[in-house]
N, C-alpha and C. Protein backbone atom coordinates (compact mmCIF):
# COMPACT_ATOMS: atom_id res chain seq x y z
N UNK A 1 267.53 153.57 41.06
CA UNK A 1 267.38 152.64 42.16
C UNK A 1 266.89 153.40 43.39
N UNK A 2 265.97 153.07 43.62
CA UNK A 2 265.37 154.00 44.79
C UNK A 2 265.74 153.25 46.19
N UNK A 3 265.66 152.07 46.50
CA UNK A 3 266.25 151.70 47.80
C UNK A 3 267.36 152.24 48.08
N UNK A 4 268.19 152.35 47.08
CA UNK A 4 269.44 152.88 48.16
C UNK A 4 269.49 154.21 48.25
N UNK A 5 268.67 155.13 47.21
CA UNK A 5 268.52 156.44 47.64
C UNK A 5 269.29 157.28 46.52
N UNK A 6 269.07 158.72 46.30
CA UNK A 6 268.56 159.04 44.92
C UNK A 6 269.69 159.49 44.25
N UNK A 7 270.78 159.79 45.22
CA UNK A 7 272.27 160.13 44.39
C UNK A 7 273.06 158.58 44.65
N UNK A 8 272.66 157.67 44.70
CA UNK A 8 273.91 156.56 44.76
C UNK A 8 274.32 156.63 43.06
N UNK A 9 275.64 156.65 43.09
CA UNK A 9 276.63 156.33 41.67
C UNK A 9 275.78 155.42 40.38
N UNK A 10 275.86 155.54 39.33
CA UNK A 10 276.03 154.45 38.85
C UNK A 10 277.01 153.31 38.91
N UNK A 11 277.92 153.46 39.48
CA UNK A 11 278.75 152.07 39.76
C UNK A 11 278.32 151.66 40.99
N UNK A 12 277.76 151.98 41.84
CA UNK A 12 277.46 151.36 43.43
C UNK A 12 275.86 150.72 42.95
N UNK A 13 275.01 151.49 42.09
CA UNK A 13 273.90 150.70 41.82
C UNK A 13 274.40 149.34 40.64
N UNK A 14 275.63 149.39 40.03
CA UNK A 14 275.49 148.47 39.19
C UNK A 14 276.42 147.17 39.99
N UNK A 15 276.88 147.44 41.65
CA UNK A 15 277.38 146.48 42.18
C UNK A 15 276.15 145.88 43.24
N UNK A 16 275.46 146.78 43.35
CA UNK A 16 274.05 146.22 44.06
C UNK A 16 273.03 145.60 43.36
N UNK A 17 272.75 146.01 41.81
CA UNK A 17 271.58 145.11 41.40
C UNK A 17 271.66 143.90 41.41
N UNK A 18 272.65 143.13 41.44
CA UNK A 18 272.53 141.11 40.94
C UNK A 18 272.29 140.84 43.12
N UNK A 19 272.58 142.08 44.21
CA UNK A 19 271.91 141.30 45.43
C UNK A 19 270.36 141.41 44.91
N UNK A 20 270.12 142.58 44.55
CA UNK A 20 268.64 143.18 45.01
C UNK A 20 268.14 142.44 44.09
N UNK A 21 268.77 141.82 42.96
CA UNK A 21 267.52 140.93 41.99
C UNK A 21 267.30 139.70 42.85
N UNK A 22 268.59 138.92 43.34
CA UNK A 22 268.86 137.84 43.97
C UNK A 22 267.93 137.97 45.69
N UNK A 23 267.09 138.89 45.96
CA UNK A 23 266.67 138.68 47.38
C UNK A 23 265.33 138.56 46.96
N UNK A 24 264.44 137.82 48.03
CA UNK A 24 263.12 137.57 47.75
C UNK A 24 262.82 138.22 48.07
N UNK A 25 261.67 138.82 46.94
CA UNK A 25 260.74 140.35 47.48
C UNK A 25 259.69 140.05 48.47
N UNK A 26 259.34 139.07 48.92
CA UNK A 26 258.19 138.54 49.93
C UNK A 26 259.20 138.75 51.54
N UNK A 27 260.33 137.72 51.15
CA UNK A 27 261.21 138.16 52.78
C UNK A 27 261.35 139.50 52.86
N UNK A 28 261.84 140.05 51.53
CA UNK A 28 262.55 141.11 52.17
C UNK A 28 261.19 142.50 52.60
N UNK A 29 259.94 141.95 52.32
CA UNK A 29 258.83 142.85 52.51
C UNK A 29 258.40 142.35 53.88
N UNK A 30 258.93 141.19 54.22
CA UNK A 30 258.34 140.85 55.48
C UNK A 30 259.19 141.42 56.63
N UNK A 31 260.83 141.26 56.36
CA UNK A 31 261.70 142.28 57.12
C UNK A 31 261.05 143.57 57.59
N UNK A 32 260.58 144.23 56.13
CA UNK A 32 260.19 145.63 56.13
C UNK A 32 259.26 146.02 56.82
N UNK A 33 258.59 145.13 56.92
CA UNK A 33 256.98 145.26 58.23
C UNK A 33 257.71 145.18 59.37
N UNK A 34 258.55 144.21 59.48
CA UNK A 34 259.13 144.18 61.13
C UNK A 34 259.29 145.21 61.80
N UNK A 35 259.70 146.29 61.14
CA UNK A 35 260.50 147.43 61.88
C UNK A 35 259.59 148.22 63.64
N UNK A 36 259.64 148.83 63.73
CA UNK A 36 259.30 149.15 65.07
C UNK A 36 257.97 149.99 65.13
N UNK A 37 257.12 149.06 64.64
CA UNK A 37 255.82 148.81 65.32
C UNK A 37 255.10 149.07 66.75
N UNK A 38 255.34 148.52 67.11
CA UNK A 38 255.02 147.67 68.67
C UNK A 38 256.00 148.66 69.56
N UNK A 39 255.39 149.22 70.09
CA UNK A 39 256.38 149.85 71.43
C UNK A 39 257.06 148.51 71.82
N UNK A 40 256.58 147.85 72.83
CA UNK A 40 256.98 147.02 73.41
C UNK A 40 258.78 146.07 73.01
N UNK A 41 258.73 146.46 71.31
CA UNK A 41 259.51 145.76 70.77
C UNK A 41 260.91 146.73 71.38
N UNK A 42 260.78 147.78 71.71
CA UNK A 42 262.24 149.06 72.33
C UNK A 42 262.61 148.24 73.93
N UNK A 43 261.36 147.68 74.40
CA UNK A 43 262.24 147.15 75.53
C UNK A 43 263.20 146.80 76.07
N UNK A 44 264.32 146.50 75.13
CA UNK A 44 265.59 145.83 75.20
C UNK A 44 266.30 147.26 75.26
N UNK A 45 266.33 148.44 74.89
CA UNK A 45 266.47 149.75 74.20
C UNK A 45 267.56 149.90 76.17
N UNK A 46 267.29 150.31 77.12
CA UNK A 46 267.54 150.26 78.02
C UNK A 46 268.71 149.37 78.79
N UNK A 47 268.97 148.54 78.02
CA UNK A 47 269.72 147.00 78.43
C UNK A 47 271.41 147.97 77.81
N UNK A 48 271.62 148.35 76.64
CA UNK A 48 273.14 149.02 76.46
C UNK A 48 274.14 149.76 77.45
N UNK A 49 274.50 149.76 77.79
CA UNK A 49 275.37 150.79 78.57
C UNK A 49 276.41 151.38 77.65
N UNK A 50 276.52 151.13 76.47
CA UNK A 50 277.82 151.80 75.87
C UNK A 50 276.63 152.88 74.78
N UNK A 51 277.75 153.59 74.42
CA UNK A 51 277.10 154.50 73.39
C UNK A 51 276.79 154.00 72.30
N UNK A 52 275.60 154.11 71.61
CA UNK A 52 275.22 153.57 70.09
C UNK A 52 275.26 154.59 69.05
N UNK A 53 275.60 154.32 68.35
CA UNK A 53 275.69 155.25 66.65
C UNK A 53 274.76 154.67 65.73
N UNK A 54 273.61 155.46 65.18
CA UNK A 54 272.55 154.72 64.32
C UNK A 54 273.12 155.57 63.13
N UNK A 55 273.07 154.99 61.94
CA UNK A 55 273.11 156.10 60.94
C UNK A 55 272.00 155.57 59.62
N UNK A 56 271.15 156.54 59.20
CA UNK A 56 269.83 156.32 59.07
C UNK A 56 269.82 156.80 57.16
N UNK A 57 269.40 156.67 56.78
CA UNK A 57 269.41 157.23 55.06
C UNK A 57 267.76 157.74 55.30
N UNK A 58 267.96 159.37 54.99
CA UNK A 58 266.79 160.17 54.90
C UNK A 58 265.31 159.51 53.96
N UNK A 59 265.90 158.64 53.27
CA UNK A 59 265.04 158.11 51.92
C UNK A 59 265.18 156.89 51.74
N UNK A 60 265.10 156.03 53.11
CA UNK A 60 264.68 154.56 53.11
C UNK A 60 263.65 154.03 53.61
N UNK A 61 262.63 154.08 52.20
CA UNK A 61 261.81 153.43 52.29
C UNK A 61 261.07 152.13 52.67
N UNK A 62 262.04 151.31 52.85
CA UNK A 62 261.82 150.12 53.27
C UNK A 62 261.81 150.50 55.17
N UNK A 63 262.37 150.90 55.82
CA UNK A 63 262.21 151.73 57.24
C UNK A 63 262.34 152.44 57.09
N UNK A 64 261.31 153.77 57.06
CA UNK A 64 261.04 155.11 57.40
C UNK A 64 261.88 155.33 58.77
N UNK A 65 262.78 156.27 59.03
CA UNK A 65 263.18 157.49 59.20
C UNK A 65 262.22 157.08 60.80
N UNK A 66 261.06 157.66 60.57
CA UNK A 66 260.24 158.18 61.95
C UNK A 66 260.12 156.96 62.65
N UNK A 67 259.48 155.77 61.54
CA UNK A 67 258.94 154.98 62.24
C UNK A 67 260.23 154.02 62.98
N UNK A 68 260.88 153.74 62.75
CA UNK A 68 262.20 153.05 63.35
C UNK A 68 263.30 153.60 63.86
N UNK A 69 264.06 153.97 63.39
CA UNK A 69 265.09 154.99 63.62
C UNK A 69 264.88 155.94 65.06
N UNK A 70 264.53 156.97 64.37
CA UNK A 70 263.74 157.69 65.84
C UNK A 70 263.20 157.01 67.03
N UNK A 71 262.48 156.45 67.01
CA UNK A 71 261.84 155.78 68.41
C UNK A 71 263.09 154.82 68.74
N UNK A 72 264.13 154.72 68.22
CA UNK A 72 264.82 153.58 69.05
C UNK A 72 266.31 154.59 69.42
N UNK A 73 266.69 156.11 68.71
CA UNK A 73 267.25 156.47 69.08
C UNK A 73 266.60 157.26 70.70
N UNK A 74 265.29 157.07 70.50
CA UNK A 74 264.88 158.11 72.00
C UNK A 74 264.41 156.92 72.95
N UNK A 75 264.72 155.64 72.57
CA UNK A 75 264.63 155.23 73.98
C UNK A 75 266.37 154.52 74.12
N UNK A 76 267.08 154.35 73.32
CA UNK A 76 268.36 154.41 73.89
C UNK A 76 268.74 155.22 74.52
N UNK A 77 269.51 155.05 75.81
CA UNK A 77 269.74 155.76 76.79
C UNK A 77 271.36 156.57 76.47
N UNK A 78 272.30 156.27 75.48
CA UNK A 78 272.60 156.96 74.93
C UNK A 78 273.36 156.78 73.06
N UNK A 79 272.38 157.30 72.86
CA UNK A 79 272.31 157.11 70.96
C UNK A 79 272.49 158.66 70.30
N UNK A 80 273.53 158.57 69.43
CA UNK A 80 273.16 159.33 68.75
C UNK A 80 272.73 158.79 67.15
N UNK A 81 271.49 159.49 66.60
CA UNK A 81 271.28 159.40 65.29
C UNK A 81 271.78 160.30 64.52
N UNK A 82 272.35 159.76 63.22
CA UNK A 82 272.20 160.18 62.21
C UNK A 82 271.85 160.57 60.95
N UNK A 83 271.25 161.60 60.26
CA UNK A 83 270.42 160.90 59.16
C UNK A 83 271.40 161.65 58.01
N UNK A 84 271.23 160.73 56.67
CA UNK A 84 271.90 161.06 55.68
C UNK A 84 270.85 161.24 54.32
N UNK A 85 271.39 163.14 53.99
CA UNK A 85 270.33 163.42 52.69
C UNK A 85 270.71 161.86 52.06
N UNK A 86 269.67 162.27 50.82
CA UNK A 86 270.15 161.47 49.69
C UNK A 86 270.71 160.08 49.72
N UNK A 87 270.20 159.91 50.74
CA UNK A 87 270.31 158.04 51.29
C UNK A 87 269.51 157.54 51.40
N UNK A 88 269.41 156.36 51.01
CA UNK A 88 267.82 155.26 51.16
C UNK A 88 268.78 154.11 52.51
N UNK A 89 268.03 153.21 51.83
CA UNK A 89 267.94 152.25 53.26
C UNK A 89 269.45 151.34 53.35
N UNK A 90 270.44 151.96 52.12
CA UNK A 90 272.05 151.09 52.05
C UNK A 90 272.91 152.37 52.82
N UNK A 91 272.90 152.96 53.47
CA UNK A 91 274.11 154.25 54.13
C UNK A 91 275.40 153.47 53.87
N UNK A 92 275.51 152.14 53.98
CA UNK A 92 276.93 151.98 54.41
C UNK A 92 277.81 151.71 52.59
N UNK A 93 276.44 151.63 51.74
CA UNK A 93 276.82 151.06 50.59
C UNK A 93 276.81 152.58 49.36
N UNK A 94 275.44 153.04 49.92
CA UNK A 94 275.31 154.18 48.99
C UNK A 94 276.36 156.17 49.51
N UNK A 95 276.51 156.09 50.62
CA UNK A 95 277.39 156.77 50.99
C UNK A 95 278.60 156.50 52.28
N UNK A 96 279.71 155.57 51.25
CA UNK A 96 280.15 154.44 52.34
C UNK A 96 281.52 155.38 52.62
N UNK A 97 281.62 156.90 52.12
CA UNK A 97 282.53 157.63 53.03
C UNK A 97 282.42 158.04 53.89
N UNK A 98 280.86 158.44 53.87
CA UNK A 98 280.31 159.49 54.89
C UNK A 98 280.06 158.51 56.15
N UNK A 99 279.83 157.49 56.02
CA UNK A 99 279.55 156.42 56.83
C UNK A 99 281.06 155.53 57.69
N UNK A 100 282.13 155.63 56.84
CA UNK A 100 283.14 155.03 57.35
C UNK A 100 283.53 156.47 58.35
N UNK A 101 283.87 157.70 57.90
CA UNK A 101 284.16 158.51 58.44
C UNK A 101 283.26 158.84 59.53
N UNK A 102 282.15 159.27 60.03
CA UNK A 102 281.11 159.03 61.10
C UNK A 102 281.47 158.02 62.46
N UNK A 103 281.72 156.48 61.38
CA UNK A 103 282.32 155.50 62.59
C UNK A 103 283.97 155.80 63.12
N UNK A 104 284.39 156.21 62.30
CA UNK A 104 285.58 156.27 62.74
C UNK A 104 285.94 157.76 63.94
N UNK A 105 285.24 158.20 63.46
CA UNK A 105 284.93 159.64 64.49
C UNK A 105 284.16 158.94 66.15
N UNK A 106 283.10 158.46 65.50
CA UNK A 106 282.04 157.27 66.80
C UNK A 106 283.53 157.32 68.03
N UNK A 107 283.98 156.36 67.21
CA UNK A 107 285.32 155.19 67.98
C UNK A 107 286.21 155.46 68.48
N UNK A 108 286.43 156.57 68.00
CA UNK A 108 287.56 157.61 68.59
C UNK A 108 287.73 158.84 69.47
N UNK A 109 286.08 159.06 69.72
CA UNK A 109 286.02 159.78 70.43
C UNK A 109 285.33 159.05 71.98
């Protein structure tokens, strides 16, 4: 399963295939174009005042890494990113320790 990225379990891909069969590949390709294109679309990027936590899967193809991720952690005024090897575009599903632990660190500090 390559969306979620190249070490997810066999049991986490065999609780994800009946979404990923069940989603339309046209929406969910049209999502995938959405991503951050358009400068203009970060405008809002400025509007947060609290701290943001992005956490990003190195190997999600459906949003690249550079093209989304990045440009919205550098115009948040304060973001930190994260990126995770061996993660595609599920972090919270395909490495949902590394991800609970991250937030829980976020929140507490």
């Amino acid at each position: 399963m390559a969306l979620p990225g190249s070490r997810v379990t066999p049991e986490t891909a065999d609780l994800m295939r009946p979404v990923l069969r069940a989603t339309d590949p046209a929406g969910f390709m049209q999502l995938a174009r959405f991503g951050v294109t358009d400068p203009s679309a970060l405008d809002f990027a400025a509007e947060p005042t609290l701290p943001v936590l992005l956490i990003h899967g190195k190997e999600d193809q459906a949003w690249p890494l550079a093209a989304n991720a990045v440009p919205l952690a550098e115009a948040l005024p304060d973001a930190r990113l994260v990126e995770l090897d061996w993660v595609g575009h599920f972090p919270a599903v395909a490495d949902w320790r590394t991800v609970n632990r991250l937030v829980a660190d976020f929140l507490a500090a």
